[in-house]
Protein backbone atom coordinates (compact mmCIF):
# COMPACT_ATOMS: atom_id res chain seq x y z
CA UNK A 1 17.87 -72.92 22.05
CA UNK A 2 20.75 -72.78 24.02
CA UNK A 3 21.81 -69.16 22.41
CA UNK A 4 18.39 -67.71 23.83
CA UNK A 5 18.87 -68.82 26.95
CA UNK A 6 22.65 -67.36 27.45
CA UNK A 7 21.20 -64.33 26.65
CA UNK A 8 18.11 -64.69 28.88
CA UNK A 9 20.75 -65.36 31.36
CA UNK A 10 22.65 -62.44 31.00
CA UNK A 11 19.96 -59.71 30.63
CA UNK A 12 18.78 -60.94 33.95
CA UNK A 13 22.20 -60.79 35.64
CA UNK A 14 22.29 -57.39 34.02
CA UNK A 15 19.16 -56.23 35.78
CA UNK A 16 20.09 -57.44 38.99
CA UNK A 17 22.87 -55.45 38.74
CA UNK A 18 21.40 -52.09 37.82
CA UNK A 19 18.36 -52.70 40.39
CA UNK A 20 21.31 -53.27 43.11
CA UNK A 21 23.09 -50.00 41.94
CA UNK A 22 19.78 -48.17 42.55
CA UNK A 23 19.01 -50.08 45.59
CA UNK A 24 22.47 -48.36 46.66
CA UNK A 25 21.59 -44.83 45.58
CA UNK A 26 19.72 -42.43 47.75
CA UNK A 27 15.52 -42.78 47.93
CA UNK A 28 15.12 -39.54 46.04
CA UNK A 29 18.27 -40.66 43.31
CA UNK A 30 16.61 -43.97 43.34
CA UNK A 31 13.20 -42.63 41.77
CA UNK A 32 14.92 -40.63 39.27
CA UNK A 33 16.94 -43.97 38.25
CA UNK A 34 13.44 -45.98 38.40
CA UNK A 35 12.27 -43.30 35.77
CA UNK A 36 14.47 -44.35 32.86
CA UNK A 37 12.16 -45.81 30.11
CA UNK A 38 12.38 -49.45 29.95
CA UNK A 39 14.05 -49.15 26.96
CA UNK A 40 17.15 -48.82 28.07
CA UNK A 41 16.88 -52.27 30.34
CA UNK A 42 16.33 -54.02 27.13
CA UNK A 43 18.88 -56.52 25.64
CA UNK A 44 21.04 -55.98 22.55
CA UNK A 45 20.48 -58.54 19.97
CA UNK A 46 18.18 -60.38 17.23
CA UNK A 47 15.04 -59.88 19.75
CA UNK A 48 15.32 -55.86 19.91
CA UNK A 49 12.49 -54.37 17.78
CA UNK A 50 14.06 -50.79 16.12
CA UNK A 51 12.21 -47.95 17.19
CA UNK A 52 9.11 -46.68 15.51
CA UNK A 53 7.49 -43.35 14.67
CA UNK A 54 4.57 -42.54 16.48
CA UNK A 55 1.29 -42.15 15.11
CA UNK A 56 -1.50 -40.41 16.63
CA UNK A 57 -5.06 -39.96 16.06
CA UNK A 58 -5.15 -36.61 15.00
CA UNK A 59 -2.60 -37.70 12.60
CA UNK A 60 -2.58 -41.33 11.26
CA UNK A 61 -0.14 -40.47 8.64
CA UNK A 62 2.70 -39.12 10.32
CA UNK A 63 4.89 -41.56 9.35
CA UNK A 64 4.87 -41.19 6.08
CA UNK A 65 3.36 -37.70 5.40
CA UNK A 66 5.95 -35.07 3.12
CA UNK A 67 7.26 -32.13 4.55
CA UNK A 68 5.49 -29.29 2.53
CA UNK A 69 8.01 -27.09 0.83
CA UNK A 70 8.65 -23.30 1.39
CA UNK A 71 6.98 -21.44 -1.05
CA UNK A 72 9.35 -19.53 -3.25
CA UNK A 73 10.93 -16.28 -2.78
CA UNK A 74 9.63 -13.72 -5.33
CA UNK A 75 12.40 -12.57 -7.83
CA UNK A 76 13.51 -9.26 -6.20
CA UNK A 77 15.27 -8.20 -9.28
CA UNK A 78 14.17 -4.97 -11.17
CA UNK A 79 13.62 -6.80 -13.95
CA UNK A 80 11.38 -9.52 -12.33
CA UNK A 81 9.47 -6.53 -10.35
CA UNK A 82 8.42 -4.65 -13.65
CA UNK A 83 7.27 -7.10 -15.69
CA UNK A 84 5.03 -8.49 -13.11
CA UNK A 85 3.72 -4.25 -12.67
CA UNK A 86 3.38 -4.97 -16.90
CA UNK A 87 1.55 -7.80 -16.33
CA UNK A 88 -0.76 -6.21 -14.01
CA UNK A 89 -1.23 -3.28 -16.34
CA UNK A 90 -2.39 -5.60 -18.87
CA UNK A 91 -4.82 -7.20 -16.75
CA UNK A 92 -5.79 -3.39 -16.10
CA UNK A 93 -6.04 -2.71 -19.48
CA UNK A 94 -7.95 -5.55 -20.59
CA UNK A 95 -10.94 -5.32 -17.93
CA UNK A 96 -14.09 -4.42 -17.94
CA UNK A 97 -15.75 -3.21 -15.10
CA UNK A 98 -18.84 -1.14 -13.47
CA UNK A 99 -19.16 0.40 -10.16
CA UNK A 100 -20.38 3.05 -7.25
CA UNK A 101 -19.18 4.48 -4.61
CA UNK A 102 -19.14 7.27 -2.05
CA UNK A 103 -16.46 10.04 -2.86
CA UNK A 104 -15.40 12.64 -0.17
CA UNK A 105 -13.62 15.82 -1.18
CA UNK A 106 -12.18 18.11 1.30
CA UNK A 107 -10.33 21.62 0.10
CA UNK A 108 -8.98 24.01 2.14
CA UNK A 109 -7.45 27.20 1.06
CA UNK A 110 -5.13 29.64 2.70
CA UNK A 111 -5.13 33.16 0.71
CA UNK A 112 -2.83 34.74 3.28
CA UNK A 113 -0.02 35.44 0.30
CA UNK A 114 -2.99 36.03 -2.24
CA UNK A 115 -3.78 39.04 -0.80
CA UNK A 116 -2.46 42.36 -0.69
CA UNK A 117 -0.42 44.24 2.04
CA UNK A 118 -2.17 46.05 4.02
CA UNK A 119 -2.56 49.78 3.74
CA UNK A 120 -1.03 51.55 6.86
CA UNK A 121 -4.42 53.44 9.10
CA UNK A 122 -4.94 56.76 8.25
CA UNK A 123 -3.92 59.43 10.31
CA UNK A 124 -6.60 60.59 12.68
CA UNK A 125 -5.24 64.35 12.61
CA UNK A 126 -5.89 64.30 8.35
CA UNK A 127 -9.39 61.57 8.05
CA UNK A 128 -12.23 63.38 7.39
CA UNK A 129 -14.09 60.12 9.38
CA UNK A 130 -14.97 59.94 12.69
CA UNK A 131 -15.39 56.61 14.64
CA UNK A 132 -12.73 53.85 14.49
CA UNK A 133 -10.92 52.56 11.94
CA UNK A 134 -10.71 49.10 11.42
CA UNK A 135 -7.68 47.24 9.68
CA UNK A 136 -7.95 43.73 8.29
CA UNK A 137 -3.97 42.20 8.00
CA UNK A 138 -4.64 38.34 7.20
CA UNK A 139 -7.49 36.83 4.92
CA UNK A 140 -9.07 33.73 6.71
CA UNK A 141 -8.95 30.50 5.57
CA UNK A 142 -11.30 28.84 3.13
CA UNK A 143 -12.73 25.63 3.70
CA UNK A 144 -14.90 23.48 1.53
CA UNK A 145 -16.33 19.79 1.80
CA UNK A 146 -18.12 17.84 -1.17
CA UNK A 147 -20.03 14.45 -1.07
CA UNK A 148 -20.74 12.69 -4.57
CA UNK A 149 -22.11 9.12 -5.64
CA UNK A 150 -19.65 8.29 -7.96
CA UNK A 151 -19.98 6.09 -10.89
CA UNK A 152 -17.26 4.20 -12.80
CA UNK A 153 -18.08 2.36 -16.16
CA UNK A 154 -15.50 0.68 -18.39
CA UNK A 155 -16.62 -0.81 -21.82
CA UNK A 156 -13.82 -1.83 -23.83
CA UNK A 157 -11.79 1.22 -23.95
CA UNK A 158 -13.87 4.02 -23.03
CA UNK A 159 -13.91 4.50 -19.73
CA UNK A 160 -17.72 6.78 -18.48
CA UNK A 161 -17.57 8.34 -15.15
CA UNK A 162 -20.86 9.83 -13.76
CA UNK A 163 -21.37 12.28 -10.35
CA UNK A 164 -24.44 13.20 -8.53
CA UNK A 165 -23.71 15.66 -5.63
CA UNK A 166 -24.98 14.89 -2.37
CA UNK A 167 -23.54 17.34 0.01
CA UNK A 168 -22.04 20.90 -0.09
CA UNK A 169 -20.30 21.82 2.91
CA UNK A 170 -22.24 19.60 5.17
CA UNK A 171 -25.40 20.31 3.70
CA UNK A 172 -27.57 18.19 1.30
CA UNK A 173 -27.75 19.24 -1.68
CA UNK A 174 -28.73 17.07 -4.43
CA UNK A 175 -27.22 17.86 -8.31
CA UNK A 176 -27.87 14.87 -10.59
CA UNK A 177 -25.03 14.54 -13.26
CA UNK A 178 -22.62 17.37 -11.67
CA UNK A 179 -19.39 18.72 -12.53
CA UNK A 180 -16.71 18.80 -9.99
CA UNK A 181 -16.94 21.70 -7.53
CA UNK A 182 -13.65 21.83 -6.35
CA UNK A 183 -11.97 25.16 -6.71
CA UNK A 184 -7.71 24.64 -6.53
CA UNK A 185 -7.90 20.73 -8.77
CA UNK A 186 -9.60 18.99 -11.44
CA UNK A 187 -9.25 15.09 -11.66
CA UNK A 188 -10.64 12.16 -13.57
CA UNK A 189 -9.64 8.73 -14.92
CA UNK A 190 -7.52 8.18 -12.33
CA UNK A 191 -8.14 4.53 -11.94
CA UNK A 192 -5.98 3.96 -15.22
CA UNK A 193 -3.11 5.84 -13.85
CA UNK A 194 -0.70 2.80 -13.81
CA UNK A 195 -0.40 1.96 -17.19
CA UNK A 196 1.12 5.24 -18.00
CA UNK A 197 4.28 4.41 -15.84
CA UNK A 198 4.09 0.64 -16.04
CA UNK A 199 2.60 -0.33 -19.68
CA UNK A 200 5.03 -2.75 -21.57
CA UNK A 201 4.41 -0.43 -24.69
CA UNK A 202 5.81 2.99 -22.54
CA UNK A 203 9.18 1.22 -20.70
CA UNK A 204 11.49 2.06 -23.18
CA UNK A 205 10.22 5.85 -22.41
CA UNK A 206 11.49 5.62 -18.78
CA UNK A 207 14.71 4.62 -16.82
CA UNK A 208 13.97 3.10 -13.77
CA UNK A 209 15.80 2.63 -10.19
CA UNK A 210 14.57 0.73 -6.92
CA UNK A 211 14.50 4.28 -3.84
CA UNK A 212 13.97 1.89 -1.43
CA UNK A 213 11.82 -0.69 0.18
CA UNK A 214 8.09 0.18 2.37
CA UNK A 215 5.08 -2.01 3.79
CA UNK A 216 1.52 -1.19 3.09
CA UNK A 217 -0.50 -3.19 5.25
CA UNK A 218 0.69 -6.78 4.93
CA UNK A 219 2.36 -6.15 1.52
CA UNK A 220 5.96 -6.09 1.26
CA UNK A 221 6.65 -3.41 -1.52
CA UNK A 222 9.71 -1.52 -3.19
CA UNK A 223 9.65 1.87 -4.03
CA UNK A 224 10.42 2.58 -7.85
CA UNK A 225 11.41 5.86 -9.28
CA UNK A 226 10.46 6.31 -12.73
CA UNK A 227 12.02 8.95 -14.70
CA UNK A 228 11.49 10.03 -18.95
CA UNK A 229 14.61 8.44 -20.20
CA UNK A 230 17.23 11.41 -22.14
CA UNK A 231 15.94 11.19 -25.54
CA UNK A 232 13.08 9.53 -25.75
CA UNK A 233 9.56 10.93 -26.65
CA UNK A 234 7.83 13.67 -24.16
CA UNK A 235 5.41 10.89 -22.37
CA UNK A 236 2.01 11.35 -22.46
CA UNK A 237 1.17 10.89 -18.85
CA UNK A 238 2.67 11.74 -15.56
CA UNK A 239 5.21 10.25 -13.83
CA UNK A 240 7.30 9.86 -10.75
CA UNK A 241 7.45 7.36 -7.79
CA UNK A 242 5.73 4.03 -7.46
CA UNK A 243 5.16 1.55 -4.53
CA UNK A 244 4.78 -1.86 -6.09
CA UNK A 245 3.73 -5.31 -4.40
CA UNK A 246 6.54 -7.62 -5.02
CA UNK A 247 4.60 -10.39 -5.02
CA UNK A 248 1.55 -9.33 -7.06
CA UNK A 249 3.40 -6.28 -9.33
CA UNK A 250 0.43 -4.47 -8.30
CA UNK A 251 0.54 -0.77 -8.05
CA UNK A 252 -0.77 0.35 -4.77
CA UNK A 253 0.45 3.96 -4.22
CA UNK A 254 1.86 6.32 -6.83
CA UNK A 255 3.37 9.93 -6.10
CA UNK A 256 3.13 11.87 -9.24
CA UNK A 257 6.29 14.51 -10.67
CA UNK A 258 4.89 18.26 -10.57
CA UNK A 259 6.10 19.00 -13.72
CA UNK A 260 3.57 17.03 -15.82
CA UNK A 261 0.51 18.89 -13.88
CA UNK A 262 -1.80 20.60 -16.27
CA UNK A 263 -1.78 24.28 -16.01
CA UNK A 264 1.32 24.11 -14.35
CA UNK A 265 2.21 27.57 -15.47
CA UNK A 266 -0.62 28.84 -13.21
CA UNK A 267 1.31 27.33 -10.15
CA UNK A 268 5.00 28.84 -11.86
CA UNK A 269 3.11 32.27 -12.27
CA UNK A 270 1.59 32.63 -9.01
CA UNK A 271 5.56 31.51 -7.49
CA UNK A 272 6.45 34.66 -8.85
CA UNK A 273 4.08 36.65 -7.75
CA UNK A 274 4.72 35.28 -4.20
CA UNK A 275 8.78 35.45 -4.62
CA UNK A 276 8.63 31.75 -3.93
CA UNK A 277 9.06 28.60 -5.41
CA UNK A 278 6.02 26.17 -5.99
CA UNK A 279 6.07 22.75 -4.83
CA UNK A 280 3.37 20.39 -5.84
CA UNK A 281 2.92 16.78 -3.97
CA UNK A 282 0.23 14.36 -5.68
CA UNK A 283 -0.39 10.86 -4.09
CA UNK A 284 -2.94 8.01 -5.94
CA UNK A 285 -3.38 4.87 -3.31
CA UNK A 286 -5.13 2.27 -4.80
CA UNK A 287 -6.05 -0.18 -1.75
CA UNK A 288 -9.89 -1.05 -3.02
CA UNK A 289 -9.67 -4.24 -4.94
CA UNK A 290 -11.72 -6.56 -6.24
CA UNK A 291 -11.04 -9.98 -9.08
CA UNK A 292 -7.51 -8.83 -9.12
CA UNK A 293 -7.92 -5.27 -10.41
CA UNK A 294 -6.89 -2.56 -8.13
CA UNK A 295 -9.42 0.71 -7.75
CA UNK A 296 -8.61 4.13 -6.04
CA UNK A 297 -8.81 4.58 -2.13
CA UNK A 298 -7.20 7.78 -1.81
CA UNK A 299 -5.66 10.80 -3.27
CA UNK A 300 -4.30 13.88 -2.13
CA UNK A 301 -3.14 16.97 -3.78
CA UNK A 302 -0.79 20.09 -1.90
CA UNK A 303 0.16 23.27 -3.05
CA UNK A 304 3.09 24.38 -1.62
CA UNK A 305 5.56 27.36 -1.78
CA UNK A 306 9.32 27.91 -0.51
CA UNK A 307 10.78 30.56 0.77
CA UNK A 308 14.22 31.60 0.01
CA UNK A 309 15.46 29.50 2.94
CA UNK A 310 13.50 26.18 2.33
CA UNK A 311 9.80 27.56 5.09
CA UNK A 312 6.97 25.70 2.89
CA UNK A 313 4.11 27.38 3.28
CA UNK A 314 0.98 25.64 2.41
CA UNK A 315 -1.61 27.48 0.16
CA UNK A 316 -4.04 24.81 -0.75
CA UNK A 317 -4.88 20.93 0.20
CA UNK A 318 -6.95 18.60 -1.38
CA UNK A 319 -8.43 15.29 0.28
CA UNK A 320 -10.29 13.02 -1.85
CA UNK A 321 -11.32 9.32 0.09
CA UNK A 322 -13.32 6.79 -2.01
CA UNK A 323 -15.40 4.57 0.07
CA UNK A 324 -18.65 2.00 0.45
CA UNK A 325 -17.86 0.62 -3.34
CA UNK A 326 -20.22 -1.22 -4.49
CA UNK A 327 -19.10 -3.38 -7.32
CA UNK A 328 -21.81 -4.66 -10.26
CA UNK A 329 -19.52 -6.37 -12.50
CA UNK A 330 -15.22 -6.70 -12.80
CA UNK A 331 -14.34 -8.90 -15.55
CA UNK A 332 -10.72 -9.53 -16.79
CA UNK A 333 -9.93 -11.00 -20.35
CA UNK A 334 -6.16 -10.83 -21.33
CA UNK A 335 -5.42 -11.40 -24.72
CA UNK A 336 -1.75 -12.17 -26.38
């Protein structure tokens, strides 16, 4: 056809020309021009294939294959953040579960401002004893160190927990269904603790603001101060500040208000005896989980008095770790 072969014509006088251009240029320009895909040396027209994705082996379908989408943000709002905490408190409230594991408990006690001042020595001209007299100023710490196998069981809403002591202060000792031996706290049902801050029943009870925003592990959390609303009935439980997944809503740290500690009169009392204040610092973590239902890790508990210019001076501390859990059965059943 006679409009093929103008065009022939002219994509060959058209590479004559760019191979003489080159054929001008330098030997070292020259094999940079020689590397310009072939592409470009190819006529304009009816004859010009348009370009075309590449497949590969290791993916056939890359032509045609979607772009995934980004998964969604999670609702940052207050709002958003405690209903999901609701919803997990439901699932917490609905399940069922039965388990072991190994609980530490460390204590250690520091009587210095339990005890008395110190009488001044006698005078040596006016004792009626001979030899040297000895003065003891500061009481030594106390330390103390439990081990129990703990047992958790959770039948519809009775919750059963069971201890057998293992270790005393290092040493074996073996109490089948024992009592707590710690001397400054006494604890129990703390796995529960959430629902008292987060149950949709108890919100109206509470006002609620966002202190800030943390990361435990790989969890993005906010911080959320809950606070008995003016008002509104004397809660039940304790409250104070929570650290809530914002993805999940579940509670994974909580760090109780003093006020709601029983027997906190003892702590008020022995304030005034000391001519300080008492400060009281409770943590729950709750990093053990298992089917969606979160179990304790951790708690702590510190006794601590100020003086008149803020010096805290620590009296007691209190380390519990649970670890090694070994779970027999976690079921869930939420029902409207």
């Amino acid at each position: 056809m006679p409009v093929t072969k103008r065009r022939t014509f002219r994509s060959a006088l058209a590479a004559r020309a760019v191979f003489a251009a080159i054929a001008a240029l330098p030997a070292r320009a020259a094999l940079l021009a020689l590397a310009v895909p072939p592409l470009l040396l190819a006529p304009p027209g009816l004859d010009a294939a348009p370009p075309q994705r590449l497949k590969t082996a290791a993916n056939p379908a890359a032509e045609t294959a979607p772009v995934p989408a980004a998964p969604a943000a999670p609702d940052l709002s207050l709002e958003a953040l405690l209903d999901r905490a609701a919803e997990y408190c439901r699932r917490l409230e609905s399940s069922a579960f039965d388990f072991v594991c190994r609980e530490e408990i460390r204590e250690t006690i520091d009587p210095k401002l339990d005890s008395s001042p110190a009488p001044p020595p006698p005078d040596p001209g006016t004792s009626p004893f001979l030899g040297p007299t000895l003065t003891f100023s500061r009481a030594r710490k106390v330390k103390r160190s439990y081990v129990y196998d703990y047992q958790c069981v959770r039948a519809g809403r009775a919750i059963r927990e069971v201890r057998t002591q293992l270790e005393e202060n290092g040493r074996k000792k073996v109490v089948p269904d024992a009592g707590l031996a710690t001397s400054i706290v006494v604890f129990s049902n703390c796995l529960m603790g959430p629902v008292g801050l987060f149950a949709e029943r108890v919100r109206a009870d509470y006002d609620f603001t966002v202190a800030g925003e943390d990361e435990i592990g790989p969890a993005r959390v906010l911080v959320v101060d809950a606070k008995p609303r003016p008002g509104a009935p004397p809660a039940r439980g304790l409250y104070g500040k929570a650290w809530i997944d914002v993805k999940t809503g579940d509670i994974l740290r909580i760090e109780w208000s003093e006020s709601r500690v029983g027997h906190y009169d003892v702590f008020e009392e022995r304030g005034r005896k000391f001519g300080r204040t008492p400060r009281l610092v409770m943590r729950s973590e709750f990093s053990a989980e298992k089917n969606g239902i979160r179990f304790p890790s951790r708690m702590s508990f510190e006794e601590t008095y100020l003086d008149g210019r803020g010096r805290a001076f620590v009296r007691s501390r209190t380390e519990v770790v649970y670890r090694d859990f070994k779970f027999f059965s976690v079921e869930v059943e939420v029902r409207d």
